[in-house]
N, C-alpha and C. Protein backbone atom coordinates (compact mmCIF):
# COMPACT_ATOMS: atom_id res chain seq x y z
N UNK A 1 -16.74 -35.67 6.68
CA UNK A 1 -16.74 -35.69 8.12
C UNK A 1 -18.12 -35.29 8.64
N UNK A 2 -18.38 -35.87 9.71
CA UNK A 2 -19.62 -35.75 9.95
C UNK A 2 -19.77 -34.17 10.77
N UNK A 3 -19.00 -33.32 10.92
CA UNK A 3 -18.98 -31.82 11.07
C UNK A 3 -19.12 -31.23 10.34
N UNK A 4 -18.83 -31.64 8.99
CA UNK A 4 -19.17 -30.94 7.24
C UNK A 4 -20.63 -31.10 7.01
N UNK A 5 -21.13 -32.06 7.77
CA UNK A 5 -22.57 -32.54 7.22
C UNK A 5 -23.44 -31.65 8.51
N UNK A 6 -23.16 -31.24 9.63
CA UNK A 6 -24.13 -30.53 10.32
C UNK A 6 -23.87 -29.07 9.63
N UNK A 7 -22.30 -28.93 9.57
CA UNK A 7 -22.47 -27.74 9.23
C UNK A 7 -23.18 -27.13 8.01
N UNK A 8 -23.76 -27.69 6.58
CA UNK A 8 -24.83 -27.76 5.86
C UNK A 8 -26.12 -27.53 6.44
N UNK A 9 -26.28 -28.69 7.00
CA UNK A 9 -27.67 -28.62 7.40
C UNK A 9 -28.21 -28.15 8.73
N UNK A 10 -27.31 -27.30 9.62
CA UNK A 10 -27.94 -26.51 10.82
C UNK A 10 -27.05 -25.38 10.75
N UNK A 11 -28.03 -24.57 11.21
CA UNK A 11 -27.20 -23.06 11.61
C UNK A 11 -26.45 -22.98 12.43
N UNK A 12 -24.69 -23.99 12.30
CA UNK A 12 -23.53 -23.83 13.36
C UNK A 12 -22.63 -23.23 12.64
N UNK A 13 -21.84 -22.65 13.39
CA UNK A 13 -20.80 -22.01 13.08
C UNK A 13 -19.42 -22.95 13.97
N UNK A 14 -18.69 -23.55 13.01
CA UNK A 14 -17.65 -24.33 14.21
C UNK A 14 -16.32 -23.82 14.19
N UNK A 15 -16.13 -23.65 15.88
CA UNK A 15 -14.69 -22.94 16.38
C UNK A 15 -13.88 -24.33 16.71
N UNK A 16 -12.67 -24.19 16.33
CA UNK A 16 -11.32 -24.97 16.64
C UNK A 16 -10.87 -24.80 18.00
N UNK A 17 -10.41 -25.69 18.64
CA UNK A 17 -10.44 -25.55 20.19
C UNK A 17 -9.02 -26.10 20.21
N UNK A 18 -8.23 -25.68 20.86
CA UNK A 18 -6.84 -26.43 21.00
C UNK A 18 -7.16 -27.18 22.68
N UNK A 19 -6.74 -29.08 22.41
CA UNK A 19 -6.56 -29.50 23.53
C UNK A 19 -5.45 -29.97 23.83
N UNK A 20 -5.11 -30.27 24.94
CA UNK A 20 -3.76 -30.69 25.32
C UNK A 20 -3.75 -32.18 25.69
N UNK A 21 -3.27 -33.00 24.19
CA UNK A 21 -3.15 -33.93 23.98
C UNK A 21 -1.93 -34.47 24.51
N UNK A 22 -1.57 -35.18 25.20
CA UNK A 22 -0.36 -36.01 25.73
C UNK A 22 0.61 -34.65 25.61
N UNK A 23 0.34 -33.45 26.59
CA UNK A 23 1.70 -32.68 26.46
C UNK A 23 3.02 -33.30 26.93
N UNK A 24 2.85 -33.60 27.73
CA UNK A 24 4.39 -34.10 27.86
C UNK A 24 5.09 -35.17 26.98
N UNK A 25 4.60 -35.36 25.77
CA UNK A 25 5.45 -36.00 24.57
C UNK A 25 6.35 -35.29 24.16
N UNK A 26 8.13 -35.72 24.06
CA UNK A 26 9.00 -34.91 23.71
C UNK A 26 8.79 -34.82 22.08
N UNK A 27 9.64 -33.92 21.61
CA UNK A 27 9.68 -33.50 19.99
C UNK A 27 9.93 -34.37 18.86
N UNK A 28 10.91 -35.51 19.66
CA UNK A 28 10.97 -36.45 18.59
C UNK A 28 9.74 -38.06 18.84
N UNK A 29 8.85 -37.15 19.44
CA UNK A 29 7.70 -38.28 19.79
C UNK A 29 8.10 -39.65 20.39
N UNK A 30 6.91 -40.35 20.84
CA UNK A 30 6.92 -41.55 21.67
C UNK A 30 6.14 -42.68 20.63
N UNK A 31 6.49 -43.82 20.81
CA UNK A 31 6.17 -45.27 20.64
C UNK A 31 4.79 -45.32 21.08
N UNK A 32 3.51 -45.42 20.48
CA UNK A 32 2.14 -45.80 21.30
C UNK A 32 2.13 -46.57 22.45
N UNK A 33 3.31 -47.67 22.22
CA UNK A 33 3.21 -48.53 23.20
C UNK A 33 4.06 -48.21 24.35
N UNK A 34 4.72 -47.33 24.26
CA UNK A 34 5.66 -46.45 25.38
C UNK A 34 4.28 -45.20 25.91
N UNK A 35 3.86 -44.68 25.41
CA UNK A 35 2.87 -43.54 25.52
C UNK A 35 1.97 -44.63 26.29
N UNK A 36 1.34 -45.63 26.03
CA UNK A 36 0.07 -46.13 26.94
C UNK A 36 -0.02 -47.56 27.98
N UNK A 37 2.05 -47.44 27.83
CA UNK A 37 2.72 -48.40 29.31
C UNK A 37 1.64 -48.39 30.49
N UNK A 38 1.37 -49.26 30.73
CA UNK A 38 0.88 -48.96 32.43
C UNK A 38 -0.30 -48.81 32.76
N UNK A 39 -1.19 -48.48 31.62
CA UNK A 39 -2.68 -48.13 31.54
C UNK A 39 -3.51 -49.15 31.00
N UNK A 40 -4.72 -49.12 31.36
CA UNK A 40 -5.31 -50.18 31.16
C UNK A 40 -5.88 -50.14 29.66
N UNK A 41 -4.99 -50.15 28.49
CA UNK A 41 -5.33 -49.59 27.35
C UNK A 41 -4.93 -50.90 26.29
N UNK A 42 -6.17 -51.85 25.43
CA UNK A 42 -5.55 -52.16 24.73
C UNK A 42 -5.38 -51.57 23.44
N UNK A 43 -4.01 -51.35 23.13
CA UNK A 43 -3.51 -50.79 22.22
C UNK A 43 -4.33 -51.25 20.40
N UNK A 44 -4.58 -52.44 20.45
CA UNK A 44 -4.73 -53.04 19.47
C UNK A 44 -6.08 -52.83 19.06
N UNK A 45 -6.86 -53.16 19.86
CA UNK A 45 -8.71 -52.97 20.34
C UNK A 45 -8.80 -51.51 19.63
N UNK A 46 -8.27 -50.17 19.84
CA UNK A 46 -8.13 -48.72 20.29
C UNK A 46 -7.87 -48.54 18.44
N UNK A 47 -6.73 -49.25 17.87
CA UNK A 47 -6.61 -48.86 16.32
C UNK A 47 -7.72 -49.71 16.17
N UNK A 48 -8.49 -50.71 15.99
CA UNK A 48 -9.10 -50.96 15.30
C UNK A 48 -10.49 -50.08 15.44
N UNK A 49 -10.70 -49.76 16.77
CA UNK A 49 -12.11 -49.05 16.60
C UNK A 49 -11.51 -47.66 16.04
N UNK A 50 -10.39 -47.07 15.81
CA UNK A 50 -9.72 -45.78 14.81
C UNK A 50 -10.49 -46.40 13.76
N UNK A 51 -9.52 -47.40 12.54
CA UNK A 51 -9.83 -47.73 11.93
C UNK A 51 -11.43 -48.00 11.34
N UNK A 52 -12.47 -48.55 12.08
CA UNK A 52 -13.97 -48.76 12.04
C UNK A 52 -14.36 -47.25 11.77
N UNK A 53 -14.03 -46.66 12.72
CA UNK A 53 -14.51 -45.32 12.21
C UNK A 53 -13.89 -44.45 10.79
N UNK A 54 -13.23 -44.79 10.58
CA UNK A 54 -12.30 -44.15 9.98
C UNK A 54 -13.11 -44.62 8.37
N UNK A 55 -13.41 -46.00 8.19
CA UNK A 55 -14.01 -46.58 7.56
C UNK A 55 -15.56 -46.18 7.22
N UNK A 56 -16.18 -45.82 8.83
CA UNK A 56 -17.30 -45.37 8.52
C UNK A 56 -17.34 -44.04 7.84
N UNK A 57 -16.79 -43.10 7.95
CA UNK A 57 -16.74 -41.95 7.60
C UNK A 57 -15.86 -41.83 6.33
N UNK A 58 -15.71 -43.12 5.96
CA UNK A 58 -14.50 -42.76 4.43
C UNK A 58 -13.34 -42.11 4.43
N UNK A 59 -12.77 -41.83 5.80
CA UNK A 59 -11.78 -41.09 5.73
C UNK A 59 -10.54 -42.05 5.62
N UNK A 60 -9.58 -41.93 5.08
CA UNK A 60 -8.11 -42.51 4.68
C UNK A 60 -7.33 -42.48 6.34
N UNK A 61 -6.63 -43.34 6.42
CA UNK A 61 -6.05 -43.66 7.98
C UNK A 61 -4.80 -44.60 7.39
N UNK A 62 -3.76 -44.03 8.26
CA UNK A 62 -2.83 -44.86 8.30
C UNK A 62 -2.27 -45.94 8.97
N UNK A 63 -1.47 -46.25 9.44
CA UNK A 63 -1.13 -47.54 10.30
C UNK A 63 0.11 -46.87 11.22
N UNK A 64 -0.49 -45.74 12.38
CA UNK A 64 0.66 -45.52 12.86
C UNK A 64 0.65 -45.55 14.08
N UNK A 65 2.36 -45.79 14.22
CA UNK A 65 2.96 -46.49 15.71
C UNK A 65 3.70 -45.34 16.88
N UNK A 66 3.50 -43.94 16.57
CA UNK A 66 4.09 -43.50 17.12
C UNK A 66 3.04 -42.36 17.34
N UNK A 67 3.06 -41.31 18.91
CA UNK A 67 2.82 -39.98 19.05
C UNK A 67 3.43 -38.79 18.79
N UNK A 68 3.27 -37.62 17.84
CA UNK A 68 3.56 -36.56 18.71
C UNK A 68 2.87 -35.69 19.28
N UNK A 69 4.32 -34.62 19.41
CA UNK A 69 3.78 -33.72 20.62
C UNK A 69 3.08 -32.77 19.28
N UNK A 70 1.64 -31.99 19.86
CA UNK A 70 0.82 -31.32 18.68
C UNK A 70 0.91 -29.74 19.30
N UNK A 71 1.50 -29.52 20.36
CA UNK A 71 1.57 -28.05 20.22
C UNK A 71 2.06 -27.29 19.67
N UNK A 72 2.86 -26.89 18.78
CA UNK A 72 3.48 -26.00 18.25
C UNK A 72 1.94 -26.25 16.30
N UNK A 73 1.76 -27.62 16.38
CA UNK A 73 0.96 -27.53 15.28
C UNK A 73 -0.32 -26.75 15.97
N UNK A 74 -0.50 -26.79 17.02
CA UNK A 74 -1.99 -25.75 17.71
C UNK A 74 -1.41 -24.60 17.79
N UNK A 75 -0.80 -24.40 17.59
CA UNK A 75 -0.05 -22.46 17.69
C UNK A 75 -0.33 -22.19 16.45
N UNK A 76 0.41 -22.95 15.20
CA UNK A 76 0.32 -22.70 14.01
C UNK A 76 -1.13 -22.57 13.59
N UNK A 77 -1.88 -23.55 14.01
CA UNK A 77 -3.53 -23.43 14.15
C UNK A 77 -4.07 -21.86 14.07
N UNK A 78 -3.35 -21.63 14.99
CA UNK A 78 -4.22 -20.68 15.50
C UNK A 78 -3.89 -19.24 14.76
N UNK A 79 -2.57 -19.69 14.43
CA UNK A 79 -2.29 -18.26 13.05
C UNK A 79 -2.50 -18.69 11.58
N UNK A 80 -2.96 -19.59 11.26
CA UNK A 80 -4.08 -20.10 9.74
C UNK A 80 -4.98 -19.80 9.94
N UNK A 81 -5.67 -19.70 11.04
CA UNK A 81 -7.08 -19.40 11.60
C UNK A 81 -7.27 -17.88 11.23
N UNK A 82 -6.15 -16.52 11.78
CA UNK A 82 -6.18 -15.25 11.50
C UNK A 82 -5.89 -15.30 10.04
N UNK A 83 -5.45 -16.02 9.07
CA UNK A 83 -4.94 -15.72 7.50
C UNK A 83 -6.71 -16.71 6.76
N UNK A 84 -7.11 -16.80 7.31
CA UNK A 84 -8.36 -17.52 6.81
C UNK A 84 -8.37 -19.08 6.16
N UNK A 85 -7.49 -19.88 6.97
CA UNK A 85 -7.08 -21.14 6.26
C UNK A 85 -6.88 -22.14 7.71
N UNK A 86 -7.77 -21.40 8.46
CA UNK A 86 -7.72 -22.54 9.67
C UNK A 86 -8.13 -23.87 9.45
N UNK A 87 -9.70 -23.95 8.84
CA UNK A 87 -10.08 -25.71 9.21
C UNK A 87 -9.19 -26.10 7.80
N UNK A 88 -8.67 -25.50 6.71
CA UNK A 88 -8.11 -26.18 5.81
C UNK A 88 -6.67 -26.66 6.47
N UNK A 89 -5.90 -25.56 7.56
CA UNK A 89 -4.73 -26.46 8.03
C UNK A 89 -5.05 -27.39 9.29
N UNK A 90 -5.78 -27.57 9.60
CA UNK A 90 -6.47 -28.45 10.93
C UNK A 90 -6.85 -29.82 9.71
N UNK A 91 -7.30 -29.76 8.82
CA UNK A 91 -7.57 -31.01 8.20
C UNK A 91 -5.99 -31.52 7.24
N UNK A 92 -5.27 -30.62 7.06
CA UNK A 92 -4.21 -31.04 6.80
C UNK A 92 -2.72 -31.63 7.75
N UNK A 93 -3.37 -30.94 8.82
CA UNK A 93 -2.32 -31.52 10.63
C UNK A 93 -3.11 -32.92 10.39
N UNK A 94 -4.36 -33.00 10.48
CA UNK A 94 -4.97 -34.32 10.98
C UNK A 94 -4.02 -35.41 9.88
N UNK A 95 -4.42 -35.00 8.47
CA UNK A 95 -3.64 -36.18 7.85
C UNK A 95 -2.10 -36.25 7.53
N UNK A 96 -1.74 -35.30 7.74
CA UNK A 96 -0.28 -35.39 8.19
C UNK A 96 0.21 -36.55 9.53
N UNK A 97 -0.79 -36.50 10.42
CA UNK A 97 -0.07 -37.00 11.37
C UNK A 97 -1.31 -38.52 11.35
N UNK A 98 -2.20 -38.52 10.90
CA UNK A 98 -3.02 -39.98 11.16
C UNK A 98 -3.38 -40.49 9.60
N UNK A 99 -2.72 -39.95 8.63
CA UNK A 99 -2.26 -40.86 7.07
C UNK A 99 -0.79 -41.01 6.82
N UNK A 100 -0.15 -40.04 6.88
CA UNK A 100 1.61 -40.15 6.56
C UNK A 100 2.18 -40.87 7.36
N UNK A 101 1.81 -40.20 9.04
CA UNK A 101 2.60 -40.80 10.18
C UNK A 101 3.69 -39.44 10.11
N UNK A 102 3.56 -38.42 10.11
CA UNK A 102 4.96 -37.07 9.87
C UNK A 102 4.73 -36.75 11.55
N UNK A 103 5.72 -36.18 11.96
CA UNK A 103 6.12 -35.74 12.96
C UNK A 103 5.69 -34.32 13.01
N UNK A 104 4.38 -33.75 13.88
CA UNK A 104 3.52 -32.46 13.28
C UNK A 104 4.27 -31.89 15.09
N UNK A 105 5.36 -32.11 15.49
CA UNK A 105 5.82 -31.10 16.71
C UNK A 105 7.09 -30.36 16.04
N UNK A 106 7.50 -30.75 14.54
CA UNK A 106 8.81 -30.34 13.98
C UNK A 106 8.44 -29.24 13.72
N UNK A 107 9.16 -28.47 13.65
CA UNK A 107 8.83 -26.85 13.07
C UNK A 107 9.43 -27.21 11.87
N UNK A 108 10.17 -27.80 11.14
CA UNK A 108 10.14 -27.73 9.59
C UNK A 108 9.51 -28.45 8.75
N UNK A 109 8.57 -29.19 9.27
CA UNK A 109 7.56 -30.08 9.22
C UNK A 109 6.23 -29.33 8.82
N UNK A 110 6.16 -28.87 9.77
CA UNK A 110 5.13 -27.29 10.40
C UNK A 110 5.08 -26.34 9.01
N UNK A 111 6.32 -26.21 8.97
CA UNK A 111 6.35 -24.84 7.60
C UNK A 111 6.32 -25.45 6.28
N UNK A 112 6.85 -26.50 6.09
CA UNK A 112 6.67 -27.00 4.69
C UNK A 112 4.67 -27.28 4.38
N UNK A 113 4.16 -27.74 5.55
CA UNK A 113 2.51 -27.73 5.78
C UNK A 113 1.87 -26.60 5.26
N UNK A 114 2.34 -26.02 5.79
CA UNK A 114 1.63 -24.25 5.85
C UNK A 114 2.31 -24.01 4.35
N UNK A 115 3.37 -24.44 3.87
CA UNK A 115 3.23 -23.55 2.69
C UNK A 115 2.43 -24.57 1.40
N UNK A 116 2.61 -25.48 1.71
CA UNK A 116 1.83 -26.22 0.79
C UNK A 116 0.54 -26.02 0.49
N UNK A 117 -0.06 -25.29 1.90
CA UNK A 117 -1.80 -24.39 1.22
C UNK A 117 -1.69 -23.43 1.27
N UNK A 118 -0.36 -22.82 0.49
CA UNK A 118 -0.18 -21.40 0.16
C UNK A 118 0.16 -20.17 1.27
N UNK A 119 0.14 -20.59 2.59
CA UNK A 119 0.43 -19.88 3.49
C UNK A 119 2.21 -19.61 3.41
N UNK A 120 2.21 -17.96 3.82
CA UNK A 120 3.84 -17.53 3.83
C UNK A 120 4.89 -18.76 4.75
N UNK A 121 5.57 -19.09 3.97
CA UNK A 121 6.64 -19.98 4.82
C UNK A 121 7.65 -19.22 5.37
N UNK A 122 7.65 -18.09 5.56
CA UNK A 122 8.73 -17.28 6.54
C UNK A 122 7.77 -17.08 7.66
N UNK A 123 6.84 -16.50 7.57
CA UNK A 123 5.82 -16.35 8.26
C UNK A 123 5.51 -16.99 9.51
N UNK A 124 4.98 -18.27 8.75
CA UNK A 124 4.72 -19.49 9.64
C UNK A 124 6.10 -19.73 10.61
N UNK A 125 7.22 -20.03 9.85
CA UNK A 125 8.63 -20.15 10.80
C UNK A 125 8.87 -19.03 11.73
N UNK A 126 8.29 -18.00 11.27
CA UNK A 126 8.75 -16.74 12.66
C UNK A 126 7.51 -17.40 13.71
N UNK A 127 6.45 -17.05 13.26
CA UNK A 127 5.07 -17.40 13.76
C UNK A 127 5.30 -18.53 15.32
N UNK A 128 6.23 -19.59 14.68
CA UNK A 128 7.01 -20.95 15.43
C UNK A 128 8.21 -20.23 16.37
N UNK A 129 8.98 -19.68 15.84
CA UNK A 129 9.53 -19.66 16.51
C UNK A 129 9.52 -18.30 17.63
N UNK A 130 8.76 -17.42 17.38
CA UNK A 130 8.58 -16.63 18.12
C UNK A 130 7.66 -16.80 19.51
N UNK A 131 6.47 -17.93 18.70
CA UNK A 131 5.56 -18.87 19.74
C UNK A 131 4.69 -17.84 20.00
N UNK A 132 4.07 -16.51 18.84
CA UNK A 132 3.13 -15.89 19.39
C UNK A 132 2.04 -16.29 19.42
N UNK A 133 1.01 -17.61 18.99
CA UNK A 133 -0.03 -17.85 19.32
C UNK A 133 0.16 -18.60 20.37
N UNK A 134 1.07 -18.70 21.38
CA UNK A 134 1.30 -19.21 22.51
C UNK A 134 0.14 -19.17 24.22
N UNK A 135 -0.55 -17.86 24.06
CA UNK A 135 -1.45 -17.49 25.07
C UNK A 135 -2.99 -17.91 24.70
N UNK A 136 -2.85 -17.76 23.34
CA UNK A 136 -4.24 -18.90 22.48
C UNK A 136 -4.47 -20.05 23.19
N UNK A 137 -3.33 -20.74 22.85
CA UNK A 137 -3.16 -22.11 22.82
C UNK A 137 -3.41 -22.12 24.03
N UNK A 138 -2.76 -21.37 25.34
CA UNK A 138 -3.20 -21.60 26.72
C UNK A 138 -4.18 -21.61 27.37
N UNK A 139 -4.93 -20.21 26.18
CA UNK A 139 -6.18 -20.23 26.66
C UNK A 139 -6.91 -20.98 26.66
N UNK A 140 -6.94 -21.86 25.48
CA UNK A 140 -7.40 -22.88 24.79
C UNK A 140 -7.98 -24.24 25.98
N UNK A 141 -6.30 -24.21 26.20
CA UNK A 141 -5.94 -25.35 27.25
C UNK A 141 -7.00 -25.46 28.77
N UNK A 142 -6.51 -24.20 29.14
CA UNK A 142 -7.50 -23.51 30.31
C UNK A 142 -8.65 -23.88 30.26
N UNK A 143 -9.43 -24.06 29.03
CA UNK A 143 -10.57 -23.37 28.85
C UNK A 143 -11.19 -25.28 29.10
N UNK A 144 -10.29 -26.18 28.27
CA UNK A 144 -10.66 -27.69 28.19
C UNK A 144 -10.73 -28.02 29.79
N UNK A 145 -9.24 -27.71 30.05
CA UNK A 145 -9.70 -28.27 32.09
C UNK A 145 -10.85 -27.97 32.99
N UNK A 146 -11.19 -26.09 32.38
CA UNK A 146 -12.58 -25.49 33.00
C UNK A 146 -13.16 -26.36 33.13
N UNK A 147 -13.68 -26.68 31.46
CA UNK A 147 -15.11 -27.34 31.32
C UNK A 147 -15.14 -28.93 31.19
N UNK A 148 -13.90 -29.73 31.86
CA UNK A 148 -13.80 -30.81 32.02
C UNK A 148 -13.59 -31.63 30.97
N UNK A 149 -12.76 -30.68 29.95
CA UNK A 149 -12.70 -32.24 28.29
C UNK A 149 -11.65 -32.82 28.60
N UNK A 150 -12.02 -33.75 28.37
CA UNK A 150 -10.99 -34.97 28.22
C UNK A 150 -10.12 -35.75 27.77
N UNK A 151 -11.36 -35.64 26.15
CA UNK A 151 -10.96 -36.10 25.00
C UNK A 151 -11.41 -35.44 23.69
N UNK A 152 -10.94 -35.82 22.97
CA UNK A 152 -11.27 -35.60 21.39
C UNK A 152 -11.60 -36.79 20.16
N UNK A 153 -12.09 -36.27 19.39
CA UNK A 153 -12.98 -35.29 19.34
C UNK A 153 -14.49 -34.71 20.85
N UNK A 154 -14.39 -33.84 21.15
CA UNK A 154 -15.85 -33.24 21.91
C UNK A 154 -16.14 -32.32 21.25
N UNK A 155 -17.84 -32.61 20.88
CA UNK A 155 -18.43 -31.45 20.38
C UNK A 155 -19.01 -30.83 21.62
N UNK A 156 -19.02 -29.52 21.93
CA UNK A 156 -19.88 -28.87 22.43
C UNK A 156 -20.55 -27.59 22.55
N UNK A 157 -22.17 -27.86 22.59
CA UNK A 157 -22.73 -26.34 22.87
C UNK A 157 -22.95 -26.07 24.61
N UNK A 158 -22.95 -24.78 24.87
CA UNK A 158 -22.70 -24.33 26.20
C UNK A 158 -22.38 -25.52 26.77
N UNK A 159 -23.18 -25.94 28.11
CA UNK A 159 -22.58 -26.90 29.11
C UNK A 159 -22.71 -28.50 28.34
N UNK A 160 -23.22 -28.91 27.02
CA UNK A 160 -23.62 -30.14 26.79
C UNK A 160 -22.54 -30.66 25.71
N UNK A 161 -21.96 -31.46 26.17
CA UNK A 161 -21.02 -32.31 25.20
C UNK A 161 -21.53 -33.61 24.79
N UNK A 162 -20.66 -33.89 23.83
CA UNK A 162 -20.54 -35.39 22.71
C UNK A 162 -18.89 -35.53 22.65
N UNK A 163 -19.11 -36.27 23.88
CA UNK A 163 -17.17 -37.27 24.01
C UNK A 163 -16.99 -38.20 23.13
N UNK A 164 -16.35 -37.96 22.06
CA UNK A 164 -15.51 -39.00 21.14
C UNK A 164 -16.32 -39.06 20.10
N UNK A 165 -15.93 -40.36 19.15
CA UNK A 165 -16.36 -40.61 17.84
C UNK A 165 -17.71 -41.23 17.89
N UNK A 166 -18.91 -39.64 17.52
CA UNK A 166 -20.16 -40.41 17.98
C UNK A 166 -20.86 -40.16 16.68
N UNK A 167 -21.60 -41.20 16.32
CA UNK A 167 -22.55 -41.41 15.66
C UNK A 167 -23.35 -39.97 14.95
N UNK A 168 -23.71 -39.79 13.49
CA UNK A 168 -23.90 -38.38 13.44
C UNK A 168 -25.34 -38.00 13.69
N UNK A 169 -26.57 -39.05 14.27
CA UNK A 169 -27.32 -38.62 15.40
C UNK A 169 -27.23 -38.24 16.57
N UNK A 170 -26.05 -39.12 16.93
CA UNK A 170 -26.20 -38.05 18.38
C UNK A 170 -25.76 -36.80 18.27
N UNK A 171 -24.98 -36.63 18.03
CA UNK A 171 -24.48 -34.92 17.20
C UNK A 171 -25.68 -34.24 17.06
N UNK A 172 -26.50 -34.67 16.44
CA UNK A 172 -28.13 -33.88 15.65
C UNK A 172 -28.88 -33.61 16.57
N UNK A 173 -28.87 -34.59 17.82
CA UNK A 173 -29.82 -34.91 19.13
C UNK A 173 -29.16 -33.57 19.81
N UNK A 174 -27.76 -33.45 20.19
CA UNK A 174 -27.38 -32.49 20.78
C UNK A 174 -27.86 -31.07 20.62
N UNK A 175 -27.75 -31.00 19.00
CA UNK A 175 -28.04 -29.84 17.96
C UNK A 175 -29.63 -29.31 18.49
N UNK A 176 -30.70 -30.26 18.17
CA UNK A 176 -32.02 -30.17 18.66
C UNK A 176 -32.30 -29.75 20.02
N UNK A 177 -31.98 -30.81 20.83
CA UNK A 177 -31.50 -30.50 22.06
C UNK A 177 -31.67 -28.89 22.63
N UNK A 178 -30.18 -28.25 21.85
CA UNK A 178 -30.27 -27.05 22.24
C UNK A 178 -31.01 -25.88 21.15
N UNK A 179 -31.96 -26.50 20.65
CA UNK A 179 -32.61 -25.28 19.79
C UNK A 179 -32.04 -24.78 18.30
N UNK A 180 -31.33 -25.67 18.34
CA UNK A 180 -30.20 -25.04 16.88
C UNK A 180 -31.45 -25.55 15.81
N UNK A 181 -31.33 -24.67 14.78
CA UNK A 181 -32.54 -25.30 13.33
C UNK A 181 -31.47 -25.52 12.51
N UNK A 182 -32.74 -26.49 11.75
CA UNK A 182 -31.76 -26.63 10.75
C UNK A 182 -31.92 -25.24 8.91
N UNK A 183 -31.05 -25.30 8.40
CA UNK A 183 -30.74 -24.55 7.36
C UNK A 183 -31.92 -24.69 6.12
N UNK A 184 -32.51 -24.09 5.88
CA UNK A 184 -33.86 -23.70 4.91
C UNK A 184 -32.93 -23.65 3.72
């Protein structure tokens, strides 16, 4: 990923940001083509430039037709994050839900995840169902409307963003930009 490759070669440190992706998707998720009714979205155009990228970056992609809802997987986020296994379960939500096609709003979905990279599976299920990284996640949320994100991926330092799947110069341009060096 082209975040593995700055993070090598410049002095960043990268924080996980929870956004609020299509919240109002119920639990047993929506149809893409029910999710982007009405909008001027072609559906088809949208996987293939997934796909292009997906390609450029070597990453594995699946062929899927449905949304879910990702909050309860951004809660869980955010307590892998305190056990030291955050970007390892953030890269395992991603291909759970854009290689398998799994339903990442299930809470037993959720815990079988978490224990598969060794994280407590009672844990994680209280973790869910208690919903204590719940004010995270809000903050999280809060924090995207503040500063106007939109979408994802956005990289950003202080006020300067990179909306969507960009090229890993412009990323570098940003990096420079704001003074960041790179790693000796």
């Amino acid at each position: 990923m082209r975040i593995d490759r700055l993070q090598k070669e410049y002095e960043i440190q990268v924080r996980w940001i929870a956004f609020p992706l299509h919240p109002e998707t119920p639990e047993e998720g929506l149809p893409l083509e029910e999710l982007f009714a009405g909008r001027n979205i072609d559906i088809n155009k949208a996987r293939e430039r997934l796909r292009q990228v997906a390609r450029e970056l070597n990453l594995p992609l699946g062929d899927r037709k449905m949304t879910f809802n990702s909050r309860l997987a951004q809660e869980l986020g955010k307590w892998a994050e305190s056990k030291g296994a955050g970007d390892k379960f953030h890269r395992a939500v991603f291909s759970a839900y854009f290689v398998e096609g799994l339903n990442i709003g299930k809470v037993d979905e959720l815990v079988r995840l978490s224990k598969s990279l060794g994280l407590p599976e009672e844990e994680a299920r209280e973790v869910l169902k208690s919903r204590r990284y719940k004010g995270e996640v809000d903050s999280d949320w809060n924090y995207c409307y503040a500063q106007g994100i939109t979408a994802v991926p956005t990289f950003a330092i202080d006020h300067q963003k990179a909306v969507g799947f960009q090229p890993y110069e412009a990323l570098e341009q940003l990096l420079k930009m704001k003074g960041i060096k790179k790693r000796i």
